[in-house]
PDB file of N, CA and C in Angstrom:
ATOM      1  N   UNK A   1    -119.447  66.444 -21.549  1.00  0.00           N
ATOM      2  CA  UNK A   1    -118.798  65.445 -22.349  1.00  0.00           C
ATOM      3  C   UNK A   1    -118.303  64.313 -21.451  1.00  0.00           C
ATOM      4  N   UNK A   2    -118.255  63.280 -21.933  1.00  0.00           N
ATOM      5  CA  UNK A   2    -117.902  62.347 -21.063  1.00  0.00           C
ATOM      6  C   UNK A   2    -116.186  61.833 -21.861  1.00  0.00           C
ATOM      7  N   UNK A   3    -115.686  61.437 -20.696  1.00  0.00           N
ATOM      8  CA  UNK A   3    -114.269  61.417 -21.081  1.00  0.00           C
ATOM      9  C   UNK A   3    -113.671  59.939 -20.796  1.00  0.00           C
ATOM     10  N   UNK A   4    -113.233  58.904 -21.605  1.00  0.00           N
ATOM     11  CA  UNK A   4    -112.609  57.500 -21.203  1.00  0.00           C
ATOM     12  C   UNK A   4    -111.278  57.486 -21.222  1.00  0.00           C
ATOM     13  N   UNK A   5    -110.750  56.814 -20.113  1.00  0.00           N
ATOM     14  CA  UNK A   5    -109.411  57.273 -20.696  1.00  0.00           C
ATOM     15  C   UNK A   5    -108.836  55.484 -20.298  1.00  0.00           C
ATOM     16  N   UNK A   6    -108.389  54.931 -21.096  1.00  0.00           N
ATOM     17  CA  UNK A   6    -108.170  53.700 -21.236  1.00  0.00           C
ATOM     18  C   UNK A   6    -106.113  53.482 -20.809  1.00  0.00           C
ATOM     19  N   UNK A   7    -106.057  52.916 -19.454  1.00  0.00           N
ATOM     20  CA  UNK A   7    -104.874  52.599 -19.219  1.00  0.00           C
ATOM     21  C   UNK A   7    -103.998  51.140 -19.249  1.00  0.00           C
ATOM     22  N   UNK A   8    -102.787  51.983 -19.570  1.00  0.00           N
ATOM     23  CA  UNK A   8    -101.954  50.261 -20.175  1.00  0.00           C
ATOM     24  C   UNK A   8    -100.733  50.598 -19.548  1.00  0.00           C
ATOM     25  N   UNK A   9    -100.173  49.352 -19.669  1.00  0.00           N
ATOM     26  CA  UNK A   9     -98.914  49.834 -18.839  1.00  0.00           C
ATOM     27  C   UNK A   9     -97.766  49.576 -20.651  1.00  0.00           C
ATOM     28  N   UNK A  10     -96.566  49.613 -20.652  1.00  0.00           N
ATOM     29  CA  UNK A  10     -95.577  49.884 -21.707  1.00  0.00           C
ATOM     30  C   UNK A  10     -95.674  49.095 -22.176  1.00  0.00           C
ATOM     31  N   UNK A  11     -96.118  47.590 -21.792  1.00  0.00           N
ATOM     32  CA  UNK A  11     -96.061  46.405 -22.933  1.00  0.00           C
ATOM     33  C   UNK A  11     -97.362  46.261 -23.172  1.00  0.00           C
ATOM     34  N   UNK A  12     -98.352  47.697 -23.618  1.00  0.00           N
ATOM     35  CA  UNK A  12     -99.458  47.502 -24.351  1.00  0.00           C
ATOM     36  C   UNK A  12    -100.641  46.525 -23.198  1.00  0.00           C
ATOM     37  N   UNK A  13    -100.572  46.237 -21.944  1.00  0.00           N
ATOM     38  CA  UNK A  13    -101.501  45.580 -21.466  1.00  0.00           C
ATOM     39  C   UNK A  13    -102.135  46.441 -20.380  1.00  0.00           C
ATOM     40  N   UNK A  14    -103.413  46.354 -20.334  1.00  0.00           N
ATOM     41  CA  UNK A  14    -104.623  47.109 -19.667  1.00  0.00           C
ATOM     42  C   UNK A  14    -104.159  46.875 -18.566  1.00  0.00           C
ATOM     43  N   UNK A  15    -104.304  48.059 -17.315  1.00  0.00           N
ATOM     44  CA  UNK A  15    -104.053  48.413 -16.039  1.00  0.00           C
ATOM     45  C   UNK A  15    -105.248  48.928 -15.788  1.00  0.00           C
ATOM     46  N   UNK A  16    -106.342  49.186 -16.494  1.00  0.00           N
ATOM     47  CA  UNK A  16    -107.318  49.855 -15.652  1.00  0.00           C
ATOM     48  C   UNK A  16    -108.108  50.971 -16.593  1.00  0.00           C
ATOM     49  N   UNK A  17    -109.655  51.384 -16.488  1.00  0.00           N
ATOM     50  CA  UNK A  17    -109.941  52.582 -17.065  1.00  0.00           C
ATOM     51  C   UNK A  17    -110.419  53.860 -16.132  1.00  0.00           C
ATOM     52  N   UNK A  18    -110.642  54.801 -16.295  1.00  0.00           N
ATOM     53  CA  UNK A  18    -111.734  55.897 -15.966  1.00  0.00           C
ATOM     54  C   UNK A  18    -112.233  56.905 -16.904  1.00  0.00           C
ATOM     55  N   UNK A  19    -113.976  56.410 -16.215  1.00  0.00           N
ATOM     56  CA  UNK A  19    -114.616  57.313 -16.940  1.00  0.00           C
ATOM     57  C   UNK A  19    -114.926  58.345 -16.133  1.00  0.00           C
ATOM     58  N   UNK A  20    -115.621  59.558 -16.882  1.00  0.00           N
ATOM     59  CA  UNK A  20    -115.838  60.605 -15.581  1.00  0.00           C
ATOM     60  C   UNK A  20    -116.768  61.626 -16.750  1.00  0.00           C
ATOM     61  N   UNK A  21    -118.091  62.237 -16.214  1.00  0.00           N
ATOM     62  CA  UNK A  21    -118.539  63.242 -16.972  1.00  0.00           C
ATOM     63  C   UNK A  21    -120.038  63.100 -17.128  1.00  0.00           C
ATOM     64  N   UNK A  22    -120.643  63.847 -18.119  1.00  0.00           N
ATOM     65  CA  UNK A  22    -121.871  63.566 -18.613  1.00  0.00           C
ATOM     66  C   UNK A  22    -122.094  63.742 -20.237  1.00  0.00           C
ATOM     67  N   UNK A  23    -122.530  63.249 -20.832  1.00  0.00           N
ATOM     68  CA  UNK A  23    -122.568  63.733 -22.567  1.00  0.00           C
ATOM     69  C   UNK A  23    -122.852  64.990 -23.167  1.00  0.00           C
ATOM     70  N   UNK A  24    -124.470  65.243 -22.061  1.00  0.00           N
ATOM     71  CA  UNK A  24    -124.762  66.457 -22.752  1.00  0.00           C
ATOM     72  C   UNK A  24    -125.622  66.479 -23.784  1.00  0.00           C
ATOM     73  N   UNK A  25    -125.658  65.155 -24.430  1.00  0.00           N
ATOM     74  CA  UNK A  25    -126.396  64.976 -25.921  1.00  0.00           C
ATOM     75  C   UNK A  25    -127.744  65.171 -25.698  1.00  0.00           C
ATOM     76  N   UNK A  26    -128.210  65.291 -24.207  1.00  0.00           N
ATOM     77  CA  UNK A  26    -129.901  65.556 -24.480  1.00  0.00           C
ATOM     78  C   UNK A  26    -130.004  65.877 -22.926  1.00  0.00           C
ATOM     79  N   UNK A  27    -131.221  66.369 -22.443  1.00  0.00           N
ATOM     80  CA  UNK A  27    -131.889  66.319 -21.373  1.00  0.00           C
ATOM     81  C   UNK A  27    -131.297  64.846 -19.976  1.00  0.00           C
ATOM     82  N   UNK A  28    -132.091  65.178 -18.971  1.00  0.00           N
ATOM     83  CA  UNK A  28    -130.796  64.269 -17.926  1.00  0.00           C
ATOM     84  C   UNK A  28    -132.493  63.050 -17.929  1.00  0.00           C
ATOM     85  N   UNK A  29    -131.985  61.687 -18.087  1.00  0.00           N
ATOM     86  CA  UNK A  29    -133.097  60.830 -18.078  1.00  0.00           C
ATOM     87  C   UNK A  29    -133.520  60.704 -19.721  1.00  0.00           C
ATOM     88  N   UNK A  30    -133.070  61.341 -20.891  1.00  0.00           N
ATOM     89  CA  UNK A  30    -133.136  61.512 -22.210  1.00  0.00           C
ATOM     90  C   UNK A  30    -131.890  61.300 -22.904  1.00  0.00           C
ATOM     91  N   UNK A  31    -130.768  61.421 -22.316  1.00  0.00           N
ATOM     92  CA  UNK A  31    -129.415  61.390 -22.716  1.00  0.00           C
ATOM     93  C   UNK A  31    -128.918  59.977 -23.427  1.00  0.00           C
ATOM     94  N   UNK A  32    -128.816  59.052 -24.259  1.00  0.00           N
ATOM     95  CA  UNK A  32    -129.132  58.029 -25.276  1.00  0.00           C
ATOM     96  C   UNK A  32    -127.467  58.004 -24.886  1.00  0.00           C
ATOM     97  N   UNK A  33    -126.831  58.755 -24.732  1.00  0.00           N
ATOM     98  CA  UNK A  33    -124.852  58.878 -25.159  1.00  0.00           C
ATOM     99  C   UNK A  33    -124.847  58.391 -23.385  1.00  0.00           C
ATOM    100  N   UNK A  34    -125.026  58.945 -22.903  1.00  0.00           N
ATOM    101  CA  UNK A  34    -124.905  58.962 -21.645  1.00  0.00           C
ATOM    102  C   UNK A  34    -125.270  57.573 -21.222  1.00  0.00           C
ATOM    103  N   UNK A  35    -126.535  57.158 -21.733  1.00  0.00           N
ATOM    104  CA  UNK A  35    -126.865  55.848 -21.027  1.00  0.00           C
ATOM    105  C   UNK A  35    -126.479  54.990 -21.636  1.00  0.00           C
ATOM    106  N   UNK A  36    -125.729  54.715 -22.741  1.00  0.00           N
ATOM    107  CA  UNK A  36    -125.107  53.560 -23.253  1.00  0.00           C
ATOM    108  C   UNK A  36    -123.729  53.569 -22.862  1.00  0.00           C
ATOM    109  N   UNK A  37    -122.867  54.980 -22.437  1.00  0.00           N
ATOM    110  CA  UNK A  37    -121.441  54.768 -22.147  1.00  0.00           C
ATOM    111  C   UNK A  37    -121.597  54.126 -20.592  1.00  0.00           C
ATOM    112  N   UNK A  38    -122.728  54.184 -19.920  1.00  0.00           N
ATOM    113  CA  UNK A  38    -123.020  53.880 -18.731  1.00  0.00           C
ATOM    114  C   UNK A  38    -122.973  52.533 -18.288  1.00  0.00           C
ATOM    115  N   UNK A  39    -124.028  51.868 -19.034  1.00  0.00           N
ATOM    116  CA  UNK A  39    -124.144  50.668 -19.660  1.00  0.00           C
ATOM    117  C   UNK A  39    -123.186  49.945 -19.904  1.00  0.00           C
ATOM    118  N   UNK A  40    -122.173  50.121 -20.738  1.00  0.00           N
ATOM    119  CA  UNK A  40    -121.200  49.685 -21.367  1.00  0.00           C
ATOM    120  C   UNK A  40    -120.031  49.302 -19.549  1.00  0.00           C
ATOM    121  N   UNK A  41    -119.691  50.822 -19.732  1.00  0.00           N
ATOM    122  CA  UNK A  41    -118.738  50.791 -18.533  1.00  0.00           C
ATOM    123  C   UNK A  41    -119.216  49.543 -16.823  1.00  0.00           C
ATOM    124  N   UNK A  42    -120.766  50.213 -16.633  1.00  0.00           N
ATOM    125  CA  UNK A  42    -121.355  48.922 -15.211  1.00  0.00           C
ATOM    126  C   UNK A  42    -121.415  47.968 -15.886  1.00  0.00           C
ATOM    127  N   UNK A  43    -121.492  47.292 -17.005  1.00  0.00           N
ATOM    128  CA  UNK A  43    -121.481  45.800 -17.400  1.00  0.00           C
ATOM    129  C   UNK A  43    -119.720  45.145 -17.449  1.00  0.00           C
ATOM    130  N   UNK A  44    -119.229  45.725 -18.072  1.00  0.00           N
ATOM    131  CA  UNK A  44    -117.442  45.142 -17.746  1.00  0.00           C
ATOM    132  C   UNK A  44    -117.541  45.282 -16.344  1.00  0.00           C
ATOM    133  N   UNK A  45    -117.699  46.407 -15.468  1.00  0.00           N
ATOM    134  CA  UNK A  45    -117.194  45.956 -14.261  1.00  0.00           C
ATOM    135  C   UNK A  45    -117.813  44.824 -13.736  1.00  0.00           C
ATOM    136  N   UNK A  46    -119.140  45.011 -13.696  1.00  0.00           N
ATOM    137  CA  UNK A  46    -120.087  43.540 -13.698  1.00  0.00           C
ATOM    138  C   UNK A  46    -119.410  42.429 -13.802  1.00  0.00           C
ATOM    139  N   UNK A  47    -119.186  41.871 -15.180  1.00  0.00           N
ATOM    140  CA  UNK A  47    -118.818  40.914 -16.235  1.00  0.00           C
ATOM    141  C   UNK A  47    -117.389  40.867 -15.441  1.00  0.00           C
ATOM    142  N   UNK A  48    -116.411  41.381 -15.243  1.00  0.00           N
ATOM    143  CA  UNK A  48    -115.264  41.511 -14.825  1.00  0.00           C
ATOM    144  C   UNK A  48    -115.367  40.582 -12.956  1.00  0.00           C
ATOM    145  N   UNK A  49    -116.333  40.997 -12.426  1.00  0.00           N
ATOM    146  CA  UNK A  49    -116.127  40.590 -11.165  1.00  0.00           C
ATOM    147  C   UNK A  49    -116.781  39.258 -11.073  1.00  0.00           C
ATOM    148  N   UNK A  50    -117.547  39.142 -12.251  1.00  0.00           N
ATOM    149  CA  UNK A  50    -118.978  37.922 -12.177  1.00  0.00           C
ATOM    150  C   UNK A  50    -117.638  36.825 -13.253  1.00  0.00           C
ATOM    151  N   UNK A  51    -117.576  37.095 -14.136  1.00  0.00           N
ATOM    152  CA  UNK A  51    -116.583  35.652 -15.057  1.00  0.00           C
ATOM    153  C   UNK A  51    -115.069  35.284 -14.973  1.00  0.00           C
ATOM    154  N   UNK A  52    -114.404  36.862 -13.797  1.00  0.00           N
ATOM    155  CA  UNK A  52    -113.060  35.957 -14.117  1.00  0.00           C
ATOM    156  C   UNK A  52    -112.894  36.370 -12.758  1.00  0.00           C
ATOM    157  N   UNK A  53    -111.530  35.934 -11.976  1.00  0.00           N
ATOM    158  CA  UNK A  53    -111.003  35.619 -11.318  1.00  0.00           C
ATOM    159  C   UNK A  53    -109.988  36.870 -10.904  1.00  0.00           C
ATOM    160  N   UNK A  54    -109.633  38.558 -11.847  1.00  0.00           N
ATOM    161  CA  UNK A  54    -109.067  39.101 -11.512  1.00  0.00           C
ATOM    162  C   UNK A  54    -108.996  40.246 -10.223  1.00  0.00           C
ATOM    163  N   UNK A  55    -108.214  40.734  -9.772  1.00  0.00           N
ATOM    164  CA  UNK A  55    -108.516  41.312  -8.295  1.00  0.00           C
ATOM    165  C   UNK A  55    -108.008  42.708  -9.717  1.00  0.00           C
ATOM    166  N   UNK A  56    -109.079  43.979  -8.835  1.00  0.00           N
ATOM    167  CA  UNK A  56    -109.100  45.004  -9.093  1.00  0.00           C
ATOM    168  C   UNK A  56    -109.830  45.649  -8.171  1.00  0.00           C
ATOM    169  N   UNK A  57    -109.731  47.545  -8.313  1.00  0.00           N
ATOM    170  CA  UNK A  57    -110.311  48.225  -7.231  1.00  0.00           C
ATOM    171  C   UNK A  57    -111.028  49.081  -8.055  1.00  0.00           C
ATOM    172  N   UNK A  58    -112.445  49.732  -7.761  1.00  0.00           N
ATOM    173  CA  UNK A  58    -113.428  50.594  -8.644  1.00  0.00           C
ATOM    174  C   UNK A  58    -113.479  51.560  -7.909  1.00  0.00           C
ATOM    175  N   UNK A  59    -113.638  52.597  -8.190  1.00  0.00           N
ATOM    176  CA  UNK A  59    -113.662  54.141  -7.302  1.00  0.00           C
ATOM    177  C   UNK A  59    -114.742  54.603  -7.964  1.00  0.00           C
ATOM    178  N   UNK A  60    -115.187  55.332  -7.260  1.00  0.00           N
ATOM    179  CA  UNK A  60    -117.141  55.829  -8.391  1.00  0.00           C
ATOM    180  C   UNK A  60    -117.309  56.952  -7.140  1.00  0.00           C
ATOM    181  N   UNK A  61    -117.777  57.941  -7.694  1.00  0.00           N
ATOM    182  CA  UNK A  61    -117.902  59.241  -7.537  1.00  0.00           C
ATOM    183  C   UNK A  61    -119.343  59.637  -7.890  1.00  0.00           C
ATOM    184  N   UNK A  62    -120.639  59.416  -7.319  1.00  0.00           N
ATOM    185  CA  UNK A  62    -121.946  59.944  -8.282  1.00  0.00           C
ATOM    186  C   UNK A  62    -122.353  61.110  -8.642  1.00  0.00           C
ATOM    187  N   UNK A  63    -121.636  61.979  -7.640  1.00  0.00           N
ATOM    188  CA  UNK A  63    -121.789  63.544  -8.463  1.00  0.00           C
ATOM    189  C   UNK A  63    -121.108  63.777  -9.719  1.00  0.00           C
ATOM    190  N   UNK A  64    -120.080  63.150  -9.986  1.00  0.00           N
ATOM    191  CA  UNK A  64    -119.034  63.803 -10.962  1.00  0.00           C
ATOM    192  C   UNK A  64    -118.923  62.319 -11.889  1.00  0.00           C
ATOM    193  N   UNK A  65    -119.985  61.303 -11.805  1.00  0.00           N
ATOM    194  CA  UNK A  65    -120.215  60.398 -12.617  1.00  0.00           C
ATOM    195  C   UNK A  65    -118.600  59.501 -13.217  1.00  0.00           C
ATOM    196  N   UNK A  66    -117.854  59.943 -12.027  1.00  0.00           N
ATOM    197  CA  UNK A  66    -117.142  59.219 -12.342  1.00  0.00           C
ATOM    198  C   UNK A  66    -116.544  57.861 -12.024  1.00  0.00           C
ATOM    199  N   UNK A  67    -116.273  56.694 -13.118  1.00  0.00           N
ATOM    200  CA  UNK A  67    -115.687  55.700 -12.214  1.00  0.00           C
ATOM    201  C   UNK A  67    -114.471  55.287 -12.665  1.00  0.00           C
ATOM    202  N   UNK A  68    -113.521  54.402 -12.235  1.00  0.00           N
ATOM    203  CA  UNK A  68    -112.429  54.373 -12.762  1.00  0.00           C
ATOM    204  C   UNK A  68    -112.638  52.866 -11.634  1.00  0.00           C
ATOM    205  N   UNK A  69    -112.080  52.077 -12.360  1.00  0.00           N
ATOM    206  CA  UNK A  69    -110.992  50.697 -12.584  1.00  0.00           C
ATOM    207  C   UNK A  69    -109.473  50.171 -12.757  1.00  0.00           C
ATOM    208  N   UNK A  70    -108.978  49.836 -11.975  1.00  0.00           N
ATOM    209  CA  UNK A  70    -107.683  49.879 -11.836  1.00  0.00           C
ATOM    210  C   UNK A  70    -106.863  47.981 -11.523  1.00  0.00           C
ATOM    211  N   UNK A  71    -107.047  47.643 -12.293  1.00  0.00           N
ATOM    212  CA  UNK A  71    -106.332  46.143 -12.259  1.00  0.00           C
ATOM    213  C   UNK A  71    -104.718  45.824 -11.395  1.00  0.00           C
ATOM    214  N   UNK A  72    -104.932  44.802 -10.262  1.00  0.00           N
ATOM    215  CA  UNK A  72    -103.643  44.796  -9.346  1.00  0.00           C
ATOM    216  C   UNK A  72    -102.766  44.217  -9.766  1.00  0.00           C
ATOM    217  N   UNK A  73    -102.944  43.669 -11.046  1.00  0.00           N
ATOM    218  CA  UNK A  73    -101.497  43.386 -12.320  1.00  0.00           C
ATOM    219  C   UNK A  73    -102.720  42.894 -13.605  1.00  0.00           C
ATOM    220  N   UNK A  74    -102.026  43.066 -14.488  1.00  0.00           N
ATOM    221  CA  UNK A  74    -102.593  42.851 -15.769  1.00  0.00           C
ATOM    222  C   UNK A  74    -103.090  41.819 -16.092  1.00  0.00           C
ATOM    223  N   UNK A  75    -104.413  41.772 -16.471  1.00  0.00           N
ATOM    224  CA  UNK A  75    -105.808  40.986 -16.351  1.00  0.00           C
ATOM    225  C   UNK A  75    -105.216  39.797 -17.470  1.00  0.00           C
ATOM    226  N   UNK A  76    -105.936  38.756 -16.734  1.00  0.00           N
ATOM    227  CA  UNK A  76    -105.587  37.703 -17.903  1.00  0.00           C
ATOM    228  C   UNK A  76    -106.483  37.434 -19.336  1.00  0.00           C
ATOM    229  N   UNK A  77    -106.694  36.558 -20.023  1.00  0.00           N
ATOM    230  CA  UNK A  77    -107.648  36.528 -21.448  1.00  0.00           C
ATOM    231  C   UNK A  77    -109.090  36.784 -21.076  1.00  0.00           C
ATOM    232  N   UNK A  78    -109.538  36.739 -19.949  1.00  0.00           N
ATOM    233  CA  UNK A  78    -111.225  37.253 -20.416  1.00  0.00           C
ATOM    234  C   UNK A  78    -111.222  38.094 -19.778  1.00  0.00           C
ATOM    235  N   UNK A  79    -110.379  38.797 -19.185  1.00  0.00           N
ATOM    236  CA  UNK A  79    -110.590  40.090 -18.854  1.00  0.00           C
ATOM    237  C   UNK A  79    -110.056  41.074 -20.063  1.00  0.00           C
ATOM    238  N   UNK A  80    -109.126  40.991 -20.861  1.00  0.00           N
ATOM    239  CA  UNK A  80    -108.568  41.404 -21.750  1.00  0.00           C
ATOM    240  C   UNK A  80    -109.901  41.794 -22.750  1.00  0.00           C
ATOM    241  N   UNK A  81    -110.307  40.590 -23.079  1.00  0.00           N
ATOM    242  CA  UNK A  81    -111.217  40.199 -23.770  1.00  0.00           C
ATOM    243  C   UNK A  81    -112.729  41.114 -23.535  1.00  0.00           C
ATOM    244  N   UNK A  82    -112.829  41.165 -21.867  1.00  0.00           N
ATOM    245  CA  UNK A  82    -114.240  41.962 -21.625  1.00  0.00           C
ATOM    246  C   UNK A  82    -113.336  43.871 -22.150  1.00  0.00           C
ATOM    247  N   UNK A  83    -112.394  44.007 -21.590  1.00  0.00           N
ATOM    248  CA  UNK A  83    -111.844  45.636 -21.776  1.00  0.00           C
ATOM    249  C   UNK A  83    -111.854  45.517 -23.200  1.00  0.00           C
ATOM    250  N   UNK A  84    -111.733  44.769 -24.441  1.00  0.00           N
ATOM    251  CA  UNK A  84    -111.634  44.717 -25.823  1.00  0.00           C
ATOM    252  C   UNK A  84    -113.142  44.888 -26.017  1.00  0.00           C
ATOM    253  N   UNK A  85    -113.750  44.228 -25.737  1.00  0.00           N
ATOM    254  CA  UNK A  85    -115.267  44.437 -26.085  1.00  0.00           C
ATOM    255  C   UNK A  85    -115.457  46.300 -25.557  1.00  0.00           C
ATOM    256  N   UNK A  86    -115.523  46.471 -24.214  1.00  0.00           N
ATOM    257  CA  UNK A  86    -115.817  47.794 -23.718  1.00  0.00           C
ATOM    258  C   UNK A  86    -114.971  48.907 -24.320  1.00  0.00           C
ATOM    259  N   UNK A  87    -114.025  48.867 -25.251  1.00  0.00           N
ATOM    260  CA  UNK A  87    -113.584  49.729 -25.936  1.00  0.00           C
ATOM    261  C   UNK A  87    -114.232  49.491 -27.651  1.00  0.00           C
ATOM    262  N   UNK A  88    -114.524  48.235 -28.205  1.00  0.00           N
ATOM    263  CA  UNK A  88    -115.400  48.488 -29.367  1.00  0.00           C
ATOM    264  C   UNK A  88    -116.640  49.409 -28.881  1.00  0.00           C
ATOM    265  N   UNK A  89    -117.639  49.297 -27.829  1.00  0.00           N
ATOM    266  CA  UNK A  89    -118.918  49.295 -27.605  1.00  0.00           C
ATOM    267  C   UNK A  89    -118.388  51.409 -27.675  1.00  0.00           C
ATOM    268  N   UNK A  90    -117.706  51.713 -27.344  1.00  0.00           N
ATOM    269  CA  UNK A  90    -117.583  52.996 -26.893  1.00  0.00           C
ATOM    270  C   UNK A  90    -116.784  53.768 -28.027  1.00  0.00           C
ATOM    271  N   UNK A  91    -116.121  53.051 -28.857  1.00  0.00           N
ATOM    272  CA  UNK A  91    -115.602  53.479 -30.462  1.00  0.00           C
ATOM    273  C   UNK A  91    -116.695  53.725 -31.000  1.00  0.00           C
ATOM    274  N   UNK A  92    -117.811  52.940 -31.338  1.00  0.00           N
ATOM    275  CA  UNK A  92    -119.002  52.613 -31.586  1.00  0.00           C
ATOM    276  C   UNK A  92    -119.792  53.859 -31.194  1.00  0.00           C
ATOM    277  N   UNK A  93    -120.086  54.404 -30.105  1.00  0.00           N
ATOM    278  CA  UNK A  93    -120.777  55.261 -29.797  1.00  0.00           C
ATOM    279  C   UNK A  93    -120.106  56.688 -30.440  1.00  0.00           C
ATOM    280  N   UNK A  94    -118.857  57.214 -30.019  1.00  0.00           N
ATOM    281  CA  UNK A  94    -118.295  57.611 -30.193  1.00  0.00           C
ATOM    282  C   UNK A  94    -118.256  58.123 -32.073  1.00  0.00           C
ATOM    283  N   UNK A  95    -118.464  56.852 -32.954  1.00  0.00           N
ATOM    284  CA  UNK A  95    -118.057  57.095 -34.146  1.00  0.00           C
ATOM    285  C   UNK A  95    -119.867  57.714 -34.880  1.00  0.00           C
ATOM    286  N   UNK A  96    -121.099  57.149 -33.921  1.00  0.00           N
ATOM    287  CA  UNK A  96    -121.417  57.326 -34.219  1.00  0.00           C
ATOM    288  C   UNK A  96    -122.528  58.580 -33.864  1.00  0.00           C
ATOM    289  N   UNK A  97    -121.935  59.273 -32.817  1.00  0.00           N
ATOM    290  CA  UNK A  97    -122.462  60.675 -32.178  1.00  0.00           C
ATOM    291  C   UNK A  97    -121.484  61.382 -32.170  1.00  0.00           C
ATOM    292  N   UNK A  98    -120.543  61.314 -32.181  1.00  0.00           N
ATOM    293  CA  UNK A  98    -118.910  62.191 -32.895  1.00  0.00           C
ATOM    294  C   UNK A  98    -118.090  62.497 -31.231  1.00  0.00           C
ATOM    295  N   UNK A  99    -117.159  62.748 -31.360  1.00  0.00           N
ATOM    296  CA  UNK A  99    -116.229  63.319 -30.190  1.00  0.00           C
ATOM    297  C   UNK A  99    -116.507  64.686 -29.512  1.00  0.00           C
ATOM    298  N   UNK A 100    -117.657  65.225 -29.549  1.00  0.00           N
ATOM    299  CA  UNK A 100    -118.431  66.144 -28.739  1.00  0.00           C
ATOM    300  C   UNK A 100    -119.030  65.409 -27.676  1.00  0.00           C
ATOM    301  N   UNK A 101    -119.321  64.360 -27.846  1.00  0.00           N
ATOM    302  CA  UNK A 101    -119.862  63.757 -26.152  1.00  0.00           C
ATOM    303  C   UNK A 101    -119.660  62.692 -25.709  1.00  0.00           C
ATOM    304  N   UNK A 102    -118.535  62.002 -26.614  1.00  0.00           N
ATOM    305  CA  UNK A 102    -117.519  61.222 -25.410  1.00  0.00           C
ATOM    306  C   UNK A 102    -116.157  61.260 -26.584  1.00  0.00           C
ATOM    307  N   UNK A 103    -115.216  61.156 -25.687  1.00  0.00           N
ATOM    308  CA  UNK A 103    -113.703  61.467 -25.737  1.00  0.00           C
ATOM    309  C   UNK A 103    -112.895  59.782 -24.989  1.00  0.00           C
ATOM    310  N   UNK A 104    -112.849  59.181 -26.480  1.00  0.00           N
ATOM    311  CA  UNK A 104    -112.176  58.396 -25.515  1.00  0.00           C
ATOM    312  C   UNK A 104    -110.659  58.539 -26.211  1.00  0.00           C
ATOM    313  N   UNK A 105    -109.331  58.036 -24.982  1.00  0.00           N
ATOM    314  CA  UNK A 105    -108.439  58.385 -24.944  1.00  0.00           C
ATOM    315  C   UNK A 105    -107.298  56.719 -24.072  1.00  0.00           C
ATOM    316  N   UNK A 106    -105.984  56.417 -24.725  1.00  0.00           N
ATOM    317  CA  UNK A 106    -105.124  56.014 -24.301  1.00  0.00           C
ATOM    318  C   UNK A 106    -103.926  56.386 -23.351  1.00  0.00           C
ATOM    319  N   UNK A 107    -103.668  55.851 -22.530  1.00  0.00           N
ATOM    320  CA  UNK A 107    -102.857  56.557 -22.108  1.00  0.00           C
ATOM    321  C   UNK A 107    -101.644  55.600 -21.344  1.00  0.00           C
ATOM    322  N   UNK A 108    -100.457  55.593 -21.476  1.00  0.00           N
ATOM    323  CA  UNK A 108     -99.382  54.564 -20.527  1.00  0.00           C
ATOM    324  C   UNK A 108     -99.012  55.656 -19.748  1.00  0.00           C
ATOM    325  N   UNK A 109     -99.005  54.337 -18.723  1.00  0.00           N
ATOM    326  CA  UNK A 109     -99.118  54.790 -17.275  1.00  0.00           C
ATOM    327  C   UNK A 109     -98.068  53.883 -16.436  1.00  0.00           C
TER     328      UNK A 109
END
């Protein structure tokens, strides 16, 4: 299962995500859940380092597929804006392969 766990700090603003896991939904190179939460997640960081201006640090792990994002103060409007998109894209998946193979989750931090 793959697991998101979406961080904010108390006044509701993004500090950062991590993902970490595998779906499971099929064969490895067949996995449809897997390669779109993939997708989703390397394009914000992408999009994040390529259109705005915010300083952040990425940690990525390839055995344990995990990466996590961590913002060095709270991202301004198009970064907001790219983490708003990367949490529809993954509701989306989510709503429509069910919470058996990805888990996404809030959390203040």
């Amino acid at each position: 299962m793959v697991f998101v766990t979406v961080l904010k700090n108390q006044n509701e603003q993004y500090i950062g995500f991590e993902c970490i896991g595998h779906a499971g939904y099929a064969e490895a190179g067949e996995d449809i859940v897997c390669a779109g939460v993939s997708v989703l997640v390397i394009n914000t960081v992408n999009s994040l380092d390529c259109f705005t201006e915010e300083k952040f640090r990425t940690d990525i792990d390839e055995k344990t597929g995990r990466i996590g994002v961590h913002f060095r103060r709270p991202p301004g409007h198009d970064a907001k804006l790219l983490m708003d998109s990367l949490i529809l894209g993954l509701q989306g998946i989510q709503e429509n392969y069910g919470v058996g193979y990805i888990t996404l989750d809030f959390k203040e931090v």
